[in-house]
C-alpha atoms as a PDB file:
ATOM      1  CA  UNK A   1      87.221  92.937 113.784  1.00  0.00           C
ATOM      2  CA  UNK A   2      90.391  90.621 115.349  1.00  0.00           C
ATOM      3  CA  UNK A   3      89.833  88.169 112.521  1.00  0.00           C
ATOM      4  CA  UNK A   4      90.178  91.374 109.696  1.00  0.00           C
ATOM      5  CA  UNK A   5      93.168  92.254 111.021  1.00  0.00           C
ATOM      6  CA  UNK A   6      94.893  89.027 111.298  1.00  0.00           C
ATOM      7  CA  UNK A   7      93.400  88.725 107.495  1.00  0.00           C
ATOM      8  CA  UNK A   8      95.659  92.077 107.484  1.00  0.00           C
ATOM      9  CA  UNK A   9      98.327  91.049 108.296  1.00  0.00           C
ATOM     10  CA  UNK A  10      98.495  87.453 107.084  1.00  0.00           C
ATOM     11  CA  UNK A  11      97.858  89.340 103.625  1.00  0.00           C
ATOM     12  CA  UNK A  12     100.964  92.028 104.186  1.00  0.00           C
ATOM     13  CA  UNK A  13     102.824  89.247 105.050  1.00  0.00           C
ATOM     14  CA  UNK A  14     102.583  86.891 102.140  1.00  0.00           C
ATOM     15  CA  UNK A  15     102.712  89.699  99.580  1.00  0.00           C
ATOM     16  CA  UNK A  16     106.146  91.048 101.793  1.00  0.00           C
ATOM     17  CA  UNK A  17     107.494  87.410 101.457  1.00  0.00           C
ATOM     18  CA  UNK A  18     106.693  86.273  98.188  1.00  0.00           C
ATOM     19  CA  UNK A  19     107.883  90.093  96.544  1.00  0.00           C
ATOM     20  CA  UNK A  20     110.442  92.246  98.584  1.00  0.00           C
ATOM     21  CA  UNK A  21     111.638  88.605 100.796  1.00  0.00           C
ATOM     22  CA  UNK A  22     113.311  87.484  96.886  1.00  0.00           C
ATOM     23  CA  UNK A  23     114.654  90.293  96.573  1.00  0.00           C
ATOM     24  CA  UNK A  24     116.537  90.341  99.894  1.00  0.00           C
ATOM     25  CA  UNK A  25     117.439  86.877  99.827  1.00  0.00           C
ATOM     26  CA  UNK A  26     120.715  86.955  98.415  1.00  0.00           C
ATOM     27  CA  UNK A  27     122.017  89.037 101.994  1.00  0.00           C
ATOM     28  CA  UNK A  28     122.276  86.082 103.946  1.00  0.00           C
ATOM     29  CA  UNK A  29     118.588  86.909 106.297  1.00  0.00           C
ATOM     30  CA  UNK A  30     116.575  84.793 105.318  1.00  0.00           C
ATOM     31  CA  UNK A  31     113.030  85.500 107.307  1.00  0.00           C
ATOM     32  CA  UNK A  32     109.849  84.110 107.223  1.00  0.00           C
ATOM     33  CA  UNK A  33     107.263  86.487 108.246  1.00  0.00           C
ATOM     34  CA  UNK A  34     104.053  84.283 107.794  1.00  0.00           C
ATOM     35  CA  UNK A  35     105.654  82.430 111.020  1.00  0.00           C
ATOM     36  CA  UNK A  36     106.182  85.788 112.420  1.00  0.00           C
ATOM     37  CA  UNK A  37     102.647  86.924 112.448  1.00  0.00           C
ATOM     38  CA  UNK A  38     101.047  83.005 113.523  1.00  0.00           C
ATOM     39  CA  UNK A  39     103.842  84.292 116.737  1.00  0.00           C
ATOM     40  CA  UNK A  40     101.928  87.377 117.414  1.00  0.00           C
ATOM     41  CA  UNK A  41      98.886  86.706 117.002  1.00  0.00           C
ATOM     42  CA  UNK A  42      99.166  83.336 119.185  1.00  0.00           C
ATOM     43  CA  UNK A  43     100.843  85.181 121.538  1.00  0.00           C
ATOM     44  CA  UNK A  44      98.217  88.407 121.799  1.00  0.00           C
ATOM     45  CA  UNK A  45      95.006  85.867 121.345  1.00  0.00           C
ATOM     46  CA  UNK A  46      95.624  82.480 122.868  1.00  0.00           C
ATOM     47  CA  UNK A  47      96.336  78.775 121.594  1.00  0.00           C
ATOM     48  CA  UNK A  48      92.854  78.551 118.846  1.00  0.00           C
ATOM     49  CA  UNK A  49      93.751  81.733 116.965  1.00  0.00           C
ATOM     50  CA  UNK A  50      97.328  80.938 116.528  1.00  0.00           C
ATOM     51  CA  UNK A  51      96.083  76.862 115.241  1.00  0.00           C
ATOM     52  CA  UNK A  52      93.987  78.662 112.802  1.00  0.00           C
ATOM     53  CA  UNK A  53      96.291  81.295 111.867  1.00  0.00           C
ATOM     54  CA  UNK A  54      99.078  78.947 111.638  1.00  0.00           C
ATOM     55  CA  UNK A  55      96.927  76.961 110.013  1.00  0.00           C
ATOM     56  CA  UNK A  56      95.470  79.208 107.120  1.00  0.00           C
ATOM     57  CA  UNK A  57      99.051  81.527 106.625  1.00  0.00           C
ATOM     58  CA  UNK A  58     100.756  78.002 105.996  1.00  0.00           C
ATOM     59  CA  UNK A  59      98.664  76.894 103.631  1.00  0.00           C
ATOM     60  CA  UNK A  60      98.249  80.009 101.569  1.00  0.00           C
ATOM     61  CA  UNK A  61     102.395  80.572 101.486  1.00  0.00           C
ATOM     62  CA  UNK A  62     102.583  76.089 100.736  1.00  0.00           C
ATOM     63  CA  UNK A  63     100.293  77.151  97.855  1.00  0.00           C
ATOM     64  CA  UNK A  64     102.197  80.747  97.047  1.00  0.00           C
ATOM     65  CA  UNK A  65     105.829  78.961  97.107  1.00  0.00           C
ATOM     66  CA  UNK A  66     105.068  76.048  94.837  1.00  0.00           C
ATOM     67  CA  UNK A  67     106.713  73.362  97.427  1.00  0.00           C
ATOM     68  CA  UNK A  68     104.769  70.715  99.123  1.00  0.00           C
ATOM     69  CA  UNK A  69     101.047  72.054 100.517  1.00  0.00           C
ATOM     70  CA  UNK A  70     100.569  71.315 103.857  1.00  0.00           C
ATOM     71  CA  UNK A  71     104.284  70.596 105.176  1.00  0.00           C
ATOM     72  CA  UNK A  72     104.383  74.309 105.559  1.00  0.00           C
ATOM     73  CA  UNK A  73     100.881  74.880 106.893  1.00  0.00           C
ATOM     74  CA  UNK A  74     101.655  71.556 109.587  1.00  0.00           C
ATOM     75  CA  UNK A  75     104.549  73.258 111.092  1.00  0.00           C
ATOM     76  CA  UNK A  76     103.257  76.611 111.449  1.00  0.00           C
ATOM     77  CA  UNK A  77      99.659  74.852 112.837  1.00  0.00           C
ATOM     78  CA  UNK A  78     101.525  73.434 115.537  1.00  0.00           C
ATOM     79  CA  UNK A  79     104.250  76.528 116.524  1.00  0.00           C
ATOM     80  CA  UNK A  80     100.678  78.847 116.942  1.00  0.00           C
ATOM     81  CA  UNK A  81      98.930  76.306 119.155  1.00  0.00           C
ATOM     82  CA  UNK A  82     102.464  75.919 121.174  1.00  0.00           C
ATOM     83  CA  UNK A  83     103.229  79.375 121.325  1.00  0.00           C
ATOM     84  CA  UNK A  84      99.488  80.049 122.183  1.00  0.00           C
ATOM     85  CA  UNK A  85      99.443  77.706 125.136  1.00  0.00           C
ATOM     86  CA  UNK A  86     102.882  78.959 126.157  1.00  0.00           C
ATOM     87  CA  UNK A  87     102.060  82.582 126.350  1.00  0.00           C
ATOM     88  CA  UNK A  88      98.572  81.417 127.898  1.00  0.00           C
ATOM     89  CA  UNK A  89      99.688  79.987 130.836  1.00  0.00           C
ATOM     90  CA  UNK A  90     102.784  81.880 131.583  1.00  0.00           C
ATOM     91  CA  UNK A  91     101.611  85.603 130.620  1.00  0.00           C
ATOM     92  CA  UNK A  92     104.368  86.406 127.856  1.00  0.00           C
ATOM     93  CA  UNK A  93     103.153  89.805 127.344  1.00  0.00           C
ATOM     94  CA  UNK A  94     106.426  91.924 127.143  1.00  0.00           C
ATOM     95  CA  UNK A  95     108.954  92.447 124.486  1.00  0.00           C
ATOM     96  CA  UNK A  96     111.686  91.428 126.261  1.00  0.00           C
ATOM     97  CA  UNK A  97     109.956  87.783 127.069  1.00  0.00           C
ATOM     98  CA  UNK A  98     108.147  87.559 123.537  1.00  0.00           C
ATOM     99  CA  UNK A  99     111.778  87.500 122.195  1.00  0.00           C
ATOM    100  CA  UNK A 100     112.984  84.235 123.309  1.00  0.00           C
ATOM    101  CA  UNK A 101     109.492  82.994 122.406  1.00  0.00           C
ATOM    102  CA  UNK A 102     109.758  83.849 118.491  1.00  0.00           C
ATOM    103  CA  UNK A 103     113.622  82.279 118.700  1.00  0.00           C
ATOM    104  CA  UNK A 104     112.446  79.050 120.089  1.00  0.00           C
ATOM    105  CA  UNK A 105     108.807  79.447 117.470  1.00  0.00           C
ATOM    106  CA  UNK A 106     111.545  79.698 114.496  1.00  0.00           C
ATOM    107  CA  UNK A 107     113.909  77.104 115.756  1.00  0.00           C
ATOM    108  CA  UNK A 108     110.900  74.897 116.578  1.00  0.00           C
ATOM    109  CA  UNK A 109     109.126  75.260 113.186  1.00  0.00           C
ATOM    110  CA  UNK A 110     112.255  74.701 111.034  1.00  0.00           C
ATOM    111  CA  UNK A 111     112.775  71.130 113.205  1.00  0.00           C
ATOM    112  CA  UNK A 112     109.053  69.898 112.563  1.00  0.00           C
ATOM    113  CA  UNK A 113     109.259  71.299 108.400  1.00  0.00           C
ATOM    114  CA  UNK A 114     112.553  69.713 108.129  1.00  0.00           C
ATOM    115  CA  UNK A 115     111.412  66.252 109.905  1.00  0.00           C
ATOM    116  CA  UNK A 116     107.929  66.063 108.384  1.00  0.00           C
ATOM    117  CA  UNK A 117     109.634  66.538 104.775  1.00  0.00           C
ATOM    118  CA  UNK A 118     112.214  64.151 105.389  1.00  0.00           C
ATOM    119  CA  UNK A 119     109.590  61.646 106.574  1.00  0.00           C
ATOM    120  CA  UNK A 120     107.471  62.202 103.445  1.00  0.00           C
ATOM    121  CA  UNK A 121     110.690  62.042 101.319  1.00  0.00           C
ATOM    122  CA  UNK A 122     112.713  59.904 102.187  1.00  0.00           C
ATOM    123  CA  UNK A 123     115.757  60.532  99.734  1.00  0.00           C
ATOM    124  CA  UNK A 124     115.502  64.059  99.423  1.00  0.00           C
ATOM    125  CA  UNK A 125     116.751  65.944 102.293  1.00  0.00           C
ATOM    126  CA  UNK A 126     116.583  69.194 102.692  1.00  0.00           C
ATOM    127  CA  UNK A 127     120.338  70.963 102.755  1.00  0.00           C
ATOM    128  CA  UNK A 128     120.218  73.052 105.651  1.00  0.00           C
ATOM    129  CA  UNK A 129     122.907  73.817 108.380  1.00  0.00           C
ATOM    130  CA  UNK A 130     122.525  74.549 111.148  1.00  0.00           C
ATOM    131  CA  UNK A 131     123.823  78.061 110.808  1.00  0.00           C
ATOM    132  CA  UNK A 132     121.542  78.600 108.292  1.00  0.00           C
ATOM    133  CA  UNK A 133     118.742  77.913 110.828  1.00  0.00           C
ATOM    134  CA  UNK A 134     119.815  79.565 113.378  1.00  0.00           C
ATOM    135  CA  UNK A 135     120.180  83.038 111.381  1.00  0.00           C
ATOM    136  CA  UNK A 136     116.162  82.687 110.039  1.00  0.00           C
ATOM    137  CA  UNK A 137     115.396  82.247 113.693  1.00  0.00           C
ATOM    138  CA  UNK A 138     117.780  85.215 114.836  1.00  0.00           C
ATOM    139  CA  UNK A 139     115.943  87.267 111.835  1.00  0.00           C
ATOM    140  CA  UNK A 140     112.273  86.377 112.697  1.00  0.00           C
ATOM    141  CA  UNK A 141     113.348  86.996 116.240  1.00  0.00           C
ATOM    142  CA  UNK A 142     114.314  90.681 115.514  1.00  0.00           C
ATOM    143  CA  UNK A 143     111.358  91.209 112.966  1.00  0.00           C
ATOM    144  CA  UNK A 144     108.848  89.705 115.419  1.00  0.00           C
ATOM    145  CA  UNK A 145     110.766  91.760 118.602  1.00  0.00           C
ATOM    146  CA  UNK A 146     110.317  94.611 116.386  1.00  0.00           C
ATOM    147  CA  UNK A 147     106.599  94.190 116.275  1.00  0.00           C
ATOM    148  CA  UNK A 148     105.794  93.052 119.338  1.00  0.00           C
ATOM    149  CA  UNK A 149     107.514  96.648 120.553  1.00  0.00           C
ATOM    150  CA  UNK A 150     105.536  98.462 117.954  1.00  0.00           C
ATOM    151  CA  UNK A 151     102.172  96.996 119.087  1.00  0.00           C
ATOM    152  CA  UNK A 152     102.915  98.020 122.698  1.00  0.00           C
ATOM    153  CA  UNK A 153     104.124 101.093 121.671  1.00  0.00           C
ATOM    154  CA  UNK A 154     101.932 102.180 118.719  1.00  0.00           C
ATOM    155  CA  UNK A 155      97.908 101.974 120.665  1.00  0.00           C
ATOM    156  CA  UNK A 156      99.260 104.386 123.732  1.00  0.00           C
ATOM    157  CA  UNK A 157     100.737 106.950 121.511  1.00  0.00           C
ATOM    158  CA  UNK A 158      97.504 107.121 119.192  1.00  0.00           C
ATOM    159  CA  UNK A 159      95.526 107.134 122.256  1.00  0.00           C
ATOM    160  CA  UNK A 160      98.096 110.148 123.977  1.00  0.00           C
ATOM    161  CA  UNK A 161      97.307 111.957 120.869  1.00  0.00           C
ATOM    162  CA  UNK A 162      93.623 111.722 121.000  1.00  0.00           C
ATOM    163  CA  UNK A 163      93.978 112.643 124.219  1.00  0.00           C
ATOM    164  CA  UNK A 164      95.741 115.933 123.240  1.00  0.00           C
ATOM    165  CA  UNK A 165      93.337 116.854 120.781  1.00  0.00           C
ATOM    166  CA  UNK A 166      90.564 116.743 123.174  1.00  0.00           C
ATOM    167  CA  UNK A 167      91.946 118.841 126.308  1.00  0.00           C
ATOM    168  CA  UNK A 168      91.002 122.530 125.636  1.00  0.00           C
ATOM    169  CA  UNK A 169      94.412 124.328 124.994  1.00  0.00           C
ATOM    170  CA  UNK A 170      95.126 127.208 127.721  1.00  0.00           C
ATOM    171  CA  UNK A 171      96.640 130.086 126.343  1.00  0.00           C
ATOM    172  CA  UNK A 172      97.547 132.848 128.563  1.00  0.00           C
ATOM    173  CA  UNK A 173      95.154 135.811 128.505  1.00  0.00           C
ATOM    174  CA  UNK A 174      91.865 133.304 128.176  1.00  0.00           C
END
């Protein structure tokens, strides 16, 4: 069932990215939300689900973007297995430390595309600054804060409501 839903969202996020993401790209925020979910689900499952994640999401937006396949999928591989071992052995398992975790993910990941690509090419660069890197990682950071609040927040409400449902109503006069 964890693997459908990481299918899930993997899915939502490629077709988000590769439709709406053009769209929006002309404000200045650029995001990439494929690195967002490889965050959350390394965080929420460990080091091996966010490698495979990683893994899989990079390769599928390498082959959806028409750059490079692999550079993509190689940087995200290695930001899930980091970010899984991280939150493995230290616990990260509230908002407010997941956010520093998907800033230092983005900032991470943009270092190893940038360096693999300029190893593989060695006259092209890329043209990024470093403002330009540092607002993707402050916009995955909010997106990926934003979820990692929602799936705290989200499974006890549903679960309140249940609840609710359940517990006979007293009405006065019964």
């Amino acid at each position: 069932m964890r693997i459908a839903w990481i299918g899930l969202g993997l899915g939502v996020a490629l077709a988000v990215q590769t439709t709406l993401a053009q769209m929006v790209a002309g404000t200045g925020a650029p995001v990439d939300l494929v690195l967002v979910v490889v965050v959350v689900v390394a965080i929420a499952t460990g080091p091996l689900s966010g490698l495979w994640t990683g893994t899989v999401g990079g390769l599928l937006q390498d082959a959806l973007s028409g750059g490079v396949i692999g550079v993509g999928a190689l940087a995200k591989t290695v930001v899930g297995y980091l970010v899984g071992q991280f939150g493995a052995q230290f616990m990260v398992t509230r908002p407010a430390h997941q956010i520093p975790v998907f800033f230092v993910g983005s900032l991470v990941h943009a270092a190893f595309f940038i360096g693999v690509y300029a190893l593989l090419f060695e006259g092209d660069t890329i043209v990024s600054t470093y403002h330009d890197l540092l607002i993707q990682a402050a916009t995955n950071t909010v997106i990926g804060g934003g979820a990692a609040i929602g799936l705290q927040v989200v499974p006890g409400a549903i679960e309140r409501r249940q609840l609710r449902r359940r517990w006979p109503s007293r009405r006065p006069g019964d």
